[in-house]
PDB file of N, CA and C in Angstrom:
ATOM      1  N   UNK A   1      21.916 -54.195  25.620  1.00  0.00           N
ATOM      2  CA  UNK A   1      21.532 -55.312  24.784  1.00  0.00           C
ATOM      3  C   UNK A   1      21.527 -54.844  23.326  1.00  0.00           C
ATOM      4  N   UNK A   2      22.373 -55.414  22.271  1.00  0.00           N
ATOM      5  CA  UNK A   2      22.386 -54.778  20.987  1.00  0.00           C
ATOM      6  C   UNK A   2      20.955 -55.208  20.457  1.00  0.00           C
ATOM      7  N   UNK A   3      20.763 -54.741  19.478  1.00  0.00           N
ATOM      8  CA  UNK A   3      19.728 -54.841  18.728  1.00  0.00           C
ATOM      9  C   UNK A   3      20.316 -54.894  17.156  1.00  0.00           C
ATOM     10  N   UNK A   4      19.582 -56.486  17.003  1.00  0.00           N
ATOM     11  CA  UNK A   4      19.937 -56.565  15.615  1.00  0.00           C
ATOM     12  C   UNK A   4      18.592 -56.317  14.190  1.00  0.00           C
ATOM     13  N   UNK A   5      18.904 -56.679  13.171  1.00  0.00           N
ATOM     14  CA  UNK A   5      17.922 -56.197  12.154  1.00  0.00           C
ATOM     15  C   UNK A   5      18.370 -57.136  10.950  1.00  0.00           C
ATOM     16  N   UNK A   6      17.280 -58.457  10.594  1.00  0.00           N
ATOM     17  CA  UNK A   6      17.595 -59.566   9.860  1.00  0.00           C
ATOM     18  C   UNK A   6      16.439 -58.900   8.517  1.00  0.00           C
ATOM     19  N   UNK A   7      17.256 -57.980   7.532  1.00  0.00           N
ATOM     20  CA  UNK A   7      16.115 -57.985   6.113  1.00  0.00           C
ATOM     21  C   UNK A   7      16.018 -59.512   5.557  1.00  0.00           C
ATOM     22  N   UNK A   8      14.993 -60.301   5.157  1.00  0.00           N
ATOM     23  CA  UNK A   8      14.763 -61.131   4.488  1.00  0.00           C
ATOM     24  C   UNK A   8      13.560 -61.086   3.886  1.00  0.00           C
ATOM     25  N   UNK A   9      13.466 -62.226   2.882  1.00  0.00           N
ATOM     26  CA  UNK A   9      12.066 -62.547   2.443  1.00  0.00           C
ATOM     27  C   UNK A   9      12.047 -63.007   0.914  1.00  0.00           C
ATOM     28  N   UNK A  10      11.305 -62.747  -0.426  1.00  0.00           N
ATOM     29  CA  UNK A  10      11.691 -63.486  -1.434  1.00  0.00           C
ATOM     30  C   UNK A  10      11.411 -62.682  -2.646  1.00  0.00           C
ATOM     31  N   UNK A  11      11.955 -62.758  -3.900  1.00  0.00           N
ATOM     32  CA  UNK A  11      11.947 -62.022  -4.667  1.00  0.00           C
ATOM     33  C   UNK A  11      12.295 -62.490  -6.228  1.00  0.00           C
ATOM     34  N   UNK A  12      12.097 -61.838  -7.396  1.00  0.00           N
ATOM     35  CA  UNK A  12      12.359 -62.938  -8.491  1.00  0.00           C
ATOM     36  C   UNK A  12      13.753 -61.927  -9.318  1.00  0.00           C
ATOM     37  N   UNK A  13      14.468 -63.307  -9.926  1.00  0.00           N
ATOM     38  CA  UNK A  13      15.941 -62.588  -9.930  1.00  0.00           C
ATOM     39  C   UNK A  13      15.743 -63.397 -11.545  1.00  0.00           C
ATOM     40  N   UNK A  14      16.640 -62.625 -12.437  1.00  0.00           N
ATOM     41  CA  UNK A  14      16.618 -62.721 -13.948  1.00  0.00           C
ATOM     42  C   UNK A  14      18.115 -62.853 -14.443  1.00  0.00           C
ATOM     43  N   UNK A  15      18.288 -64.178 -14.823  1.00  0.00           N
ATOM     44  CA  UNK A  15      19.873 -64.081 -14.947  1.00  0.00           C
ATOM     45  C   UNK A  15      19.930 -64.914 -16.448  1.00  0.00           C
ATOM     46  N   UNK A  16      21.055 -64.241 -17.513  1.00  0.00           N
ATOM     47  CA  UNK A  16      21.111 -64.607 -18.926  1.00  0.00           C
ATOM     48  C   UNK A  16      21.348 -66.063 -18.873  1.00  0.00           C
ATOM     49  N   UNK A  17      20.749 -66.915 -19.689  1.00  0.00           N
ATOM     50  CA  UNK A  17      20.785 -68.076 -20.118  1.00  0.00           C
ATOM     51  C   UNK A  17      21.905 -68.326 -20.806  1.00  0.00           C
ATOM     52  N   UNK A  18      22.584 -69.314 -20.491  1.00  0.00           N
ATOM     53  CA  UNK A  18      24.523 -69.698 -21.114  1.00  0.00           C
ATOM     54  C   UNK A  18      23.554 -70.285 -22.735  1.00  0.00           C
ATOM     55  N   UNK A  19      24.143 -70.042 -23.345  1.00  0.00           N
ATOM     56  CA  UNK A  19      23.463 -70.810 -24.761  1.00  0.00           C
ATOM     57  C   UNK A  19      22.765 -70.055 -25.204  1.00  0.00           C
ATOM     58  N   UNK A  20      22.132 -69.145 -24.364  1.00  0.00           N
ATOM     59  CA  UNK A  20      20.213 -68.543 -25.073  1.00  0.00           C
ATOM     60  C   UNK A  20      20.419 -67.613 -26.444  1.00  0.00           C
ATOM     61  N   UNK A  21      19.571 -67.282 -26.380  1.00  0.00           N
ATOM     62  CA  UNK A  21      19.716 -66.186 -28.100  1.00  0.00           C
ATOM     63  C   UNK A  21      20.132 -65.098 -27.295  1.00  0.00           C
ATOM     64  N   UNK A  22      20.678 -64.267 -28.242  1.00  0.00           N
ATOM     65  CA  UNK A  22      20.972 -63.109 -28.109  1.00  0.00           C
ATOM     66  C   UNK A  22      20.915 -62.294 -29.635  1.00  0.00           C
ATOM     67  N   UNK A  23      20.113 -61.376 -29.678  1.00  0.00           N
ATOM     68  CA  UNK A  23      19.988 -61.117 -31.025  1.00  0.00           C
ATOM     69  C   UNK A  23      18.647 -60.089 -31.343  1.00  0.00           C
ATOM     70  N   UNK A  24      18.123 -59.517 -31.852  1.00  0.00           N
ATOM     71  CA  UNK A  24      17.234 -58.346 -32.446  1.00  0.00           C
ATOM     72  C   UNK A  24      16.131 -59.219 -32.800  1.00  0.00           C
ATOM     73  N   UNK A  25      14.818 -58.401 -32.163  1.00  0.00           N
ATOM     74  CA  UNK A  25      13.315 -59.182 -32.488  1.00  0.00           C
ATOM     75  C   UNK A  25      13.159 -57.211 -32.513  1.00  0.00           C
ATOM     76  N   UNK A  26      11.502 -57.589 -32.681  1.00  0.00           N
ATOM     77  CA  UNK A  26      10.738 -56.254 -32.743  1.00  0.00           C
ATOM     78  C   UNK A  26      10.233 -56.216 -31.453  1.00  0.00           C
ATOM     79  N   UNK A  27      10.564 -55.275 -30.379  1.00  0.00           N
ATOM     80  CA  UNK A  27      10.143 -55.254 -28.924  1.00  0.00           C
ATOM     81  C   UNK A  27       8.621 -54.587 -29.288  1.00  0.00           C
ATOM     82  N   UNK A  28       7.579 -55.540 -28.295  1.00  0.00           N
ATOM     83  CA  UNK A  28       6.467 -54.738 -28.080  1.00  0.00           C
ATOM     84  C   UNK A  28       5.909 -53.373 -27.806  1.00  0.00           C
ATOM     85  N   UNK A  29       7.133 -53.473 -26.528  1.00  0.00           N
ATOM     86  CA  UNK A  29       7.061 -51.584 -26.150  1.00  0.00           C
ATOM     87  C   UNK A  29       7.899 -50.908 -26.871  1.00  0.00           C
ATOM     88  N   UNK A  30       8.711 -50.645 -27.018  1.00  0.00           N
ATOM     89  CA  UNK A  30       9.463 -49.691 -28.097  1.00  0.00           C
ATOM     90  C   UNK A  30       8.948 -49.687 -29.401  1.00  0.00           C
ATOM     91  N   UNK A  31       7.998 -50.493 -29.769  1.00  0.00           N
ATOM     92  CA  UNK A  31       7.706 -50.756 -30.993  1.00  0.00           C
ATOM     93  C   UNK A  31       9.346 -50.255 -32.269  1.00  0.00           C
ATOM     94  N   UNK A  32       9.924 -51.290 -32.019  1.00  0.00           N
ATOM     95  CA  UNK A  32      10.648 -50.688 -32.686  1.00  0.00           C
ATOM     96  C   UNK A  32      12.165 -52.170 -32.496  1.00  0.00           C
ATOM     97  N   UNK A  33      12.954 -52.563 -34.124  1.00  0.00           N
ATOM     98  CA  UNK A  33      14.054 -53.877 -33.498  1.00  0.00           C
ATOM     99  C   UNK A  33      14.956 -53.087 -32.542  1.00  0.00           C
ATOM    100  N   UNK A  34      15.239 -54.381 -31.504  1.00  0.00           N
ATOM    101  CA  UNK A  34      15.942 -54.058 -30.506  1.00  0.00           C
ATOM    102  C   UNK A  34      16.670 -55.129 -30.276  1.00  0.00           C
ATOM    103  N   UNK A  35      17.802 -55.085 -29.297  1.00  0.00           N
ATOM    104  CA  UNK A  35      18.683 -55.854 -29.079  1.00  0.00           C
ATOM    105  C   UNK A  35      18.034 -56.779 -27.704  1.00  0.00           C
ATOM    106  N   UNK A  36      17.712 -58.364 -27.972  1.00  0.00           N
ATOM    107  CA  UNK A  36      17.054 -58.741 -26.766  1.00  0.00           C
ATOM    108  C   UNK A  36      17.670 -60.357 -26.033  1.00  0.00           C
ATOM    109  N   UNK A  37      18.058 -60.349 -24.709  1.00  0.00           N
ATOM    110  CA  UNK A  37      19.000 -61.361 -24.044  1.00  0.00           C
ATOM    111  C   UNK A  37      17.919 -62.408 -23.837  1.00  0.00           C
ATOM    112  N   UNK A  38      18.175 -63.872 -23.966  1.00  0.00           N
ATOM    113  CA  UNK A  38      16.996 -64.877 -23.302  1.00  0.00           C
ATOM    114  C   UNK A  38      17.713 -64.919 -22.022  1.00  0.00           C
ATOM    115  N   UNK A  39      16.730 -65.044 -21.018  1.00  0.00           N
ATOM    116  CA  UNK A  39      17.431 -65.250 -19.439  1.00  0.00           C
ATOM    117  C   UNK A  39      16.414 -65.727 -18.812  1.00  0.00           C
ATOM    118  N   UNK A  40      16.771 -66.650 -17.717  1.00  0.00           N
ATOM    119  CA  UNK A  40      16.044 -67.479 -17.021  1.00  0.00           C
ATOM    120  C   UNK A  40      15.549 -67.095 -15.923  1.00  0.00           C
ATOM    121  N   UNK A  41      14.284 -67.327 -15.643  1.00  0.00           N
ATOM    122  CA  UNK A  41      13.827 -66.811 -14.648  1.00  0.00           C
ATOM    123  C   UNK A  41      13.629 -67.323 -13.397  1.00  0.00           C
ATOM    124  N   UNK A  42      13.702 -67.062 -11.984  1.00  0.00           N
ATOM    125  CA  UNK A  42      13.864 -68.037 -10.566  1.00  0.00           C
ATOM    126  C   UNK A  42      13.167 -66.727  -9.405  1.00  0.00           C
ATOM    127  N   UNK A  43      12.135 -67.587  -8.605  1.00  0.00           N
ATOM    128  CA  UNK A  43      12.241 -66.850  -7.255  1.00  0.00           C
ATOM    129  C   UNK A  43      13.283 -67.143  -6.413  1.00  0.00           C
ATOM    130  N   UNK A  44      14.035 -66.441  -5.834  1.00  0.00           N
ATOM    131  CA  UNK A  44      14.368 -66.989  -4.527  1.00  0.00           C
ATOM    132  C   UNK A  44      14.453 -66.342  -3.004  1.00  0.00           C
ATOM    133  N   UNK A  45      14.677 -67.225  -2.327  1.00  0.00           N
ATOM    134  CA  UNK A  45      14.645 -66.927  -0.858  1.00  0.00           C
ATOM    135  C   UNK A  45      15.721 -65.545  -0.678  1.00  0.00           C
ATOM    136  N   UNK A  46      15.483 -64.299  -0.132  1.00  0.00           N
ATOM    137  CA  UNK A  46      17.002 -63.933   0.316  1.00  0.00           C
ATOM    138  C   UNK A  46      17.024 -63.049   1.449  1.00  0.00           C
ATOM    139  N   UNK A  47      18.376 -62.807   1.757  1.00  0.00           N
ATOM    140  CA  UNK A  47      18.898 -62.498   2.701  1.00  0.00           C
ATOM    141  C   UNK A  47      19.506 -61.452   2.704  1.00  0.00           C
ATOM    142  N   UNK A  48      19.200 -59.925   3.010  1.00  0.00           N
ATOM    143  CA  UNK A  48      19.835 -58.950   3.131  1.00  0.00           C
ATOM    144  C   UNK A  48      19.945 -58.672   0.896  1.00  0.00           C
ATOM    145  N   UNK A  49      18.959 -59.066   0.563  1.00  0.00           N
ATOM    146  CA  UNK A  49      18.755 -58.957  -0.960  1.00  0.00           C
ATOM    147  C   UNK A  49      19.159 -60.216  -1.704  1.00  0.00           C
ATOM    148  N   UNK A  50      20.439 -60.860  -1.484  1.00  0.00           N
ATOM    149  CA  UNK A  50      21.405 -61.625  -1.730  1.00  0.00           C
ATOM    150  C   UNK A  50      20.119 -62.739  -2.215  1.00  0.00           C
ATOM    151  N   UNK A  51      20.504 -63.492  -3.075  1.00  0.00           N
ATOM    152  CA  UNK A  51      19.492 -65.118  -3.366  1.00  0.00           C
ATOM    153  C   UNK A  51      20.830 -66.003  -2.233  1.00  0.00           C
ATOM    154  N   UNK A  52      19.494 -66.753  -1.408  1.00  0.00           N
ATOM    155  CA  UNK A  52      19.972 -68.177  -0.811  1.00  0.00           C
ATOM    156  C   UNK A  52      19.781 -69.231  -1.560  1.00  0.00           C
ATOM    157  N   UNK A  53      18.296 -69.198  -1.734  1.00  0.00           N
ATOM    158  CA  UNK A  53      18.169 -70.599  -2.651  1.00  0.00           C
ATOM    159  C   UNK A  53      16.923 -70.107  -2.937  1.00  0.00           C
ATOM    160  N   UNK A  54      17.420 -70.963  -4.089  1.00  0.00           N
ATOM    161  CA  UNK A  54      15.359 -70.991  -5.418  1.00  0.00           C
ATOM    162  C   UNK A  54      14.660 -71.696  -4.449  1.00  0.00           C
ATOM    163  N   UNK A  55      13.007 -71.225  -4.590  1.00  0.00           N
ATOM    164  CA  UNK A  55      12.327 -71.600  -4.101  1.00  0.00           C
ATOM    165  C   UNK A  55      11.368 -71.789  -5.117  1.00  0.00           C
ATOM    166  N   UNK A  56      11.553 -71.245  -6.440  1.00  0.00           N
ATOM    167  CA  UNK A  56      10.193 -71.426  -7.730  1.00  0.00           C
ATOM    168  C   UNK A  56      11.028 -71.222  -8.631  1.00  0.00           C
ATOM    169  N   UNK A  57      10.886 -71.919  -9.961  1.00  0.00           N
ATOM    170  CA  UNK A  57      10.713 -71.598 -11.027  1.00  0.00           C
ATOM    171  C   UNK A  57      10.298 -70.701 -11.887  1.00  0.00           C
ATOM    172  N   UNK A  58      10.728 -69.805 -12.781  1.00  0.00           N
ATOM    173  CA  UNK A  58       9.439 -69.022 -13.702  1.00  0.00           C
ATOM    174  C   UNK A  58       9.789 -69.405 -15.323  1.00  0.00           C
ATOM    175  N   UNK A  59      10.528 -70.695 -15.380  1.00  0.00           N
ATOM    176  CA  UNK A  59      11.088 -70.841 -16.919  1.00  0.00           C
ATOM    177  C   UNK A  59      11.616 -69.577 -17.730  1.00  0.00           C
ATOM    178  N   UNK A  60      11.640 -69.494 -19.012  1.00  0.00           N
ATOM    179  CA  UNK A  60      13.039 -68.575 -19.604  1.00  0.00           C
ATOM    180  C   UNK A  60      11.384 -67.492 -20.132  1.00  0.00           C
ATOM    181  N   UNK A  61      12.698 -66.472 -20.470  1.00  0.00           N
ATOM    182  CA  UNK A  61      11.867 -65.571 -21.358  1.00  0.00           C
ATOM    183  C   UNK A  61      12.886 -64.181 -22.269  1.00  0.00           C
ATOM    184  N   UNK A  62      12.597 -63.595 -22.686  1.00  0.00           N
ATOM    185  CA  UNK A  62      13.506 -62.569 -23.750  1.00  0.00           C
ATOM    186  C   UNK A  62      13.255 -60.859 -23.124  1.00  0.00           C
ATOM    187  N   UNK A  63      14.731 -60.253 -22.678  1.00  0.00           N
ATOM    188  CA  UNK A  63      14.484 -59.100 -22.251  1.00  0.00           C
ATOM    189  C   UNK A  63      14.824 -58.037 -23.012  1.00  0.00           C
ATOM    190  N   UNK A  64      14.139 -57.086 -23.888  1.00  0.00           N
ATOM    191  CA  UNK A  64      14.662 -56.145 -24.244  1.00  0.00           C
ATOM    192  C   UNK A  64      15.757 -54.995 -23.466  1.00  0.00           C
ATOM    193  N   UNK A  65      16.672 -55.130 -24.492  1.00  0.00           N
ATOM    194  CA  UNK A  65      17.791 -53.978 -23.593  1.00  0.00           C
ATOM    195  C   UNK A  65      17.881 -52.852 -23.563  1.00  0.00           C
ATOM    196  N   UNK A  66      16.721 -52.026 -24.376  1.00  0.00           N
ATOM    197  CA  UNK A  66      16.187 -50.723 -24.290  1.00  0.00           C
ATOM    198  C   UNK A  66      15.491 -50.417 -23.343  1.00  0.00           C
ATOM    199  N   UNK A  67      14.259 -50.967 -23.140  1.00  0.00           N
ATOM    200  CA  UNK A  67      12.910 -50.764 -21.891  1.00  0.00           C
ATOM    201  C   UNK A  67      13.477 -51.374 -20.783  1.00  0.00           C
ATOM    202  N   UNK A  68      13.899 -52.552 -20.665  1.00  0.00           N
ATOM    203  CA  UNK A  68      14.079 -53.728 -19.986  1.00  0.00           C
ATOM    204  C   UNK A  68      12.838 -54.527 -20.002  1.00  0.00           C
ATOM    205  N   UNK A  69      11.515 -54.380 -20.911  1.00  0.00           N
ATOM    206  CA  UNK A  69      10.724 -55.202 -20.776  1.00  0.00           C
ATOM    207  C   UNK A  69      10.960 -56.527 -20.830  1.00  0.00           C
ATOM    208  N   UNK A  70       9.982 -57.425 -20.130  1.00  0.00           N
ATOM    209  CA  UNK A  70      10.393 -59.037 -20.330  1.00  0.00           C
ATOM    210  C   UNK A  70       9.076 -60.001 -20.900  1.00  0.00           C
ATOM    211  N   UNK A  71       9.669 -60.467 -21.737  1.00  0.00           N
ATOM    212  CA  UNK A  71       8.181 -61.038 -22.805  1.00  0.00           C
ATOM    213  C   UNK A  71       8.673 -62.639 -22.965  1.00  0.00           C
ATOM    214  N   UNK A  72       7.272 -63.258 -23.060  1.00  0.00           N
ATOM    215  CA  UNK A  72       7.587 -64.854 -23.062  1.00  0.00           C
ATOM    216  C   UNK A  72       8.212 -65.109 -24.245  1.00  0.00           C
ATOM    217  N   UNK A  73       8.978 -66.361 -24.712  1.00  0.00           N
ATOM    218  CA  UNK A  73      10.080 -66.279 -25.647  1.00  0.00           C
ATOM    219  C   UNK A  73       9.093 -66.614 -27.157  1.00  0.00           C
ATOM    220  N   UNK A  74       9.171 -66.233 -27.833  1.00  0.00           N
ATOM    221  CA  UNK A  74       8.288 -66.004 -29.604  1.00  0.00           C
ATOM    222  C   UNK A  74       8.233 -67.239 -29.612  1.00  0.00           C
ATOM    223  N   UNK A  75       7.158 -68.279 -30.611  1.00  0.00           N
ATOM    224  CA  UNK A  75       7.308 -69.262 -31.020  1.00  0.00           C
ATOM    225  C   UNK A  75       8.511 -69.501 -32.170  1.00  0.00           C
ATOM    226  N   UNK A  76       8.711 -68.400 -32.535  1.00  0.00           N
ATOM    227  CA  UNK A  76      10.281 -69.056 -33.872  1.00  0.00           C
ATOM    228  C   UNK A  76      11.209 -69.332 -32.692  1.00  0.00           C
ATOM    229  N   UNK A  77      11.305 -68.711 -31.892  1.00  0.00           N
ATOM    230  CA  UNK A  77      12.731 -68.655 -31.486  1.00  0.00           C
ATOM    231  C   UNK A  77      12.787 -70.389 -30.120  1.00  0.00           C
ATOM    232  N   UNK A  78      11.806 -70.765 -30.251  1.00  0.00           N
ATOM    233  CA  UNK A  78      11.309 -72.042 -29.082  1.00  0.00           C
ATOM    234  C   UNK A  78      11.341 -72.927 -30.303  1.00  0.00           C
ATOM    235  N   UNK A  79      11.173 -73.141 -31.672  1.00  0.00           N
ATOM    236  CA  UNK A  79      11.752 -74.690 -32.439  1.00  0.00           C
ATOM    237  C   UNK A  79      13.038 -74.136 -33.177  1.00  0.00           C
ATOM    238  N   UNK A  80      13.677 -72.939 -32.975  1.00  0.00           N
ATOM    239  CA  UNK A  80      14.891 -72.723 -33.837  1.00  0.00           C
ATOM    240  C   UNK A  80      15.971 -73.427 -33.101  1.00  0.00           C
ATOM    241  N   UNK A  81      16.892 -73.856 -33.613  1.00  0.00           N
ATOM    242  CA  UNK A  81      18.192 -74.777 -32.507  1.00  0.00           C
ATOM    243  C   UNK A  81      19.528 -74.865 -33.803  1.00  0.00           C
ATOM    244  N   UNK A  82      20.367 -73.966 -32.905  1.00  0.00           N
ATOM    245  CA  UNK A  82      20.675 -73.329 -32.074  1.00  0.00           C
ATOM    246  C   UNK A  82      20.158 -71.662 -32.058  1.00  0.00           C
ATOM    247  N   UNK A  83      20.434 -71.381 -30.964  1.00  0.00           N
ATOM    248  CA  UNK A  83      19.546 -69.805 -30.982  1.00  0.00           C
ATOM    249  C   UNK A  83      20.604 -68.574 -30.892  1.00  0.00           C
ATOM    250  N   UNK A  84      21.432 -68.888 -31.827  1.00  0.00           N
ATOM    251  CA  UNK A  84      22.316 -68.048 -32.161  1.00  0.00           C
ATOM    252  C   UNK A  84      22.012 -66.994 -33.892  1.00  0.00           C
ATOM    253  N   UNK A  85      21.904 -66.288 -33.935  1.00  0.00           N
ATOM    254  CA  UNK A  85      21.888 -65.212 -35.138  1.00  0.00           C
ATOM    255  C   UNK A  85      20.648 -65.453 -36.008  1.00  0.00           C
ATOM    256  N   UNK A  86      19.159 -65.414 -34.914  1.00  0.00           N
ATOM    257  CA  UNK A  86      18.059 -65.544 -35.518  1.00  0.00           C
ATOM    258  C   UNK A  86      17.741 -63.921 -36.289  1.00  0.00           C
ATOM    259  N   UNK A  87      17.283 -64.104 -37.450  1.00  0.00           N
ATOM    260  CA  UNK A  87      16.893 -63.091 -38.233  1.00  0.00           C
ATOM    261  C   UNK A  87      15.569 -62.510 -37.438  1.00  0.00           C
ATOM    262  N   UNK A  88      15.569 -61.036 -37.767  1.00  0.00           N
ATOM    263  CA  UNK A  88      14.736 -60.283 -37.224  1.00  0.00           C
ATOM    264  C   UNK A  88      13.435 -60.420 -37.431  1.00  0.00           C
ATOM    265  N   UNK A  89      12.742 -60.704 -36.262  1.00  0.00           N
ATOM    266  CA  UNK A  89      10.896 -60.845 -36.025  1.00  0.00           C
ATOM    267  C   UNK A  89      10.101 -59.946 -36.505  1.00  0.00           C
ATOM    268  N   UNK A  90       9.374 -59.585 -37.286  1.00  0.00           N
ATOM    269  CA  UNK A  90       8.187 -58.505 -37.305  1.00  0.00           C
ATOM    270  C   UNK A  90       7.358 -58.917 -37.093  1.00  0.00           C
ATOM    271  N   UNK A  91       6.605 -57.596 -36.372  1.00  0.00           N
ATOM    272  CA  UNK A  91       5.062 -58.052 -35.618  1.00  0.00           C
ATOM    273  C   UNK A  91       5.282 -58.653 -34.150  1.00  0.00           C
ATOM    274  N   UNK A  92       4.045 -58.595 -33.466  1.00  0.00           N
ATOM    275  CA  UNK A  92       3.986 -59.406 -32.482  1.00  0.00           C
ATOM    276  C   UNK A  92       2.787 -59.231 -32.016  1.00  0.00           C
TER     277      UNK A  92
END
């Protein structure tokens, strides 16, 4: 009788936002400007790792590409439109 082995279960997956900023803020942890992607955030169901389907929401947020930290998106950068070649943040 074979014996099979089904990995599943759920997990949150971070994928770049088509449109989002892309562009240099001052990262918290590095203390220091860095280059940072907006990308959207989703749980989903999966299968052998793979996403089947969203099961939650986690709305967008900004990942530094040094640390990989992930920080909720600044208030400039949430009324700026379009979010292309925002000038650099200090502070946070």
């Amino acid at each position: 009788m074979p014996l099979f082995i089904i990995v599943f279960g759920t997990r949150w997956h971070f994928r770049p936002r088509k449109g989002g900023f892309r562009g240099y803020l001052t990262c918290q942890t590095c203390q220091g400007p860095e280059f940072f992607v907006e990308k959207d955030a989703f749980k989903a169901f999966t299968i052998y790792w793979w996403a089947a389907f969203r099961t939650e929401d986690g709305g967008t947020l900004v990942e530094c590409s040094r640390c990989g930290g992930r920080f909720c998106v600044p208030p400039e950068l949430e009324t700026a439109a379009p979010l292309v070649g925002v000038p650099l943040v200090e502070g946070a």
